[in-house]
Protein backbone atom coordinates (compact mmCIF):
# COMPACT_ATOMS: atom_id res chain seq x y z
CA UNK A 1 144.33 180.62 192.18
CA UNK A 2 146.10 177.93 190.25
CA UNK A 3 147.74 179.89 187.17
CA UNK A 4 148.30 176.59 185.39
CA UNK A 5 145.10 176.23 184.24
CA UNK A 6 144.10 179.92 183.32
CA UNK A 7 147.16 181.46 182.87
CA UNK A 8 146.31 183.04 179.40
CA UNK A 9 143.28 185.46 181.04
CA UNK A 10 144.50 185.07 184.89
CA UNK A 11 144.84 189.24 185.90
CA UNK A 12 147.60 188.57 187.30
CA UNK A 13 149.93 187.27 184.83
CA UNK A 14 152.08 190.87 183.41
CA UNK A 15 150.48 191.31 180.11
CA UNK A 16 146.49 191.58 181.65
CA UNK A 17 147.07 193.34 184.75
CA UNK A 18 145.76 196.25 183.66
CA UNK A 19 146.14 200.12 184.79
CA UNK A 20 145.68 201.69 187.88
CA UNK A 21 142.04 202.23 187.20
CA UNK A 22 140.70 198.66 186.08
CA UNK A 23 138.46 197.51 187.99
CA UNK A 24 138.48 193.86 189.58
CA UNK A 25 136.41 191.40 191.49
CA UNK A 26 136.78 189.38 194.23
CA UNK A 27 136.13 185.71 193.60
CA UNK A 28 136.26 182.54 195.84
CA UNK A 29 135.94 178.89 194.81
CA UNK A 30 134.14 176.03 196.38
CA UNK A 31 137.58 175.75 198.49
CA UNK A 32 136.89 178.74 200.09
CA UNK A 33 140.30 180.35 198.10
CA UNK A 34 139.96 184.00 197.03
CA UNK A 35 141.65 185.62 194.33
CA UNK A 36 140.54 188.58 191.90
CA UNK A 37 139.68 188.63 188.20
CA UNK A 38 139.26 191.80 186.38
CA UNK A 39 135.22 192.76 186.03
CA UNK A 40 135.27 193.08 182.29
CA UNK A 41 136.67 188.92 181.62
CA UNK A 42 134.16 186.43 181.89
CA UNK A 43 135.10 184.66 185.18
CA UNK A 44 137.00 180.76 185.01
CA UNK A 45 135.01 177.81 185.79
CA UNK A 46 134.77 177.10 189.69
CA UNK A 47 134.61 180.84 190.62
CA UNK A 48 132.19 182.71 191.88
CA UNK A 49 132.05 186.31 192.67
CA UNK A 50 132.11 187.28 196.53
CA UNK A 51 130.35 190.22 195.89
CA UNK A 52 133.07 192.70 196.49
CA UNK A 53 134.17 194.65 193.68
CA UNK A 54 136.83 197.93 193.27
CA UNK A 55 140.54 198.73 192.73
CA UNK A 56 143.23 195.93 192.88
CA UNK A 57 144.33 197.12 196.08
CA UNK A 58 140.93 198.09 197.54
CA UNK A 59 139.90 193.99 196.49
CA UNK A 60 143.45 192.73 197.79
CA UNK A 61 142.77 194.45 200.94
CA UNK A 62 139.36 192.67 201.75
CA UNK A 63 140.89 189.43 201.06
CA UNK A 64 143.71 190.18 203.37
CA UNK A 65 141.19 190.82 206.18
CA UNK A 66 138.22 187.61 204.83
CA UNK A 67 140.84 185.13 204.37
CA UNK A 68 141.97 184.45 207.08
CA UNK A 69 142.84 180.33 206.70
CA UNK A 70 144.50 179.56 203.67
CA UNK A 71 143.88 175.69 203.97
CA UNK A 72 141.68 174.44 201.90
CA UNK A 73 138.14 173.91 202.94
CA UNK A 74 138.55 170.11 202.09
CA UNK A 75 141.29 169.64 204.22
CA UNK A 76 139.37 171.50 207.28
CA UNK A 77 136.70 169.37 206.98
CA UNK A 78 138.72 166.65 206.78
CA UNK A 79 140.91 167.10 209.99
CA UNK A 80 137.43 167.61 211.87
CA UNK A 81 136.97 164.00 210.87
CA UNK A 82 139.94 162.69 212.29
């Protein structure tokens, strides 16, 4: 997730990442890039949720085993082109 633009809610920047029970949701945009945003902060434009909610680690853990191509879905698409 690019902090740059949400930095002041993004869960994890220090001061929001919350305790060991906060809950968080997975979330993808249309690049196909996951991250996680805690369930209680209204999510950023461009995300949706993946439908996969829980701990931090319990989310972190799903996205280590979904995501497994960190290039961006434009620039698959693109190389198929080519």
């Amino acid at each position: 997730m690019d902090t740059t633009t949400t930095q002041g809610s993004n869960p994890e920047n220090e001061e929001n990442s919350g305790d060991a029970s906060t809950r968080y949701e997975v979330v993808t945009n249309d690049e196909g890039e996951y991250s996680i945003w805690m369930v209680d902060l209204p999510r950023p434009s461009g995300w949706q949720s993946a439908g996969v909610t829980g701990l931090k680690a319990e989310c972190l853990e799903f996205i280590s085993t979904a995501w497994t191509d960190m290039t961006p879905r434009s620039v698959r698409e693109r190389r198929r082109t080519q």
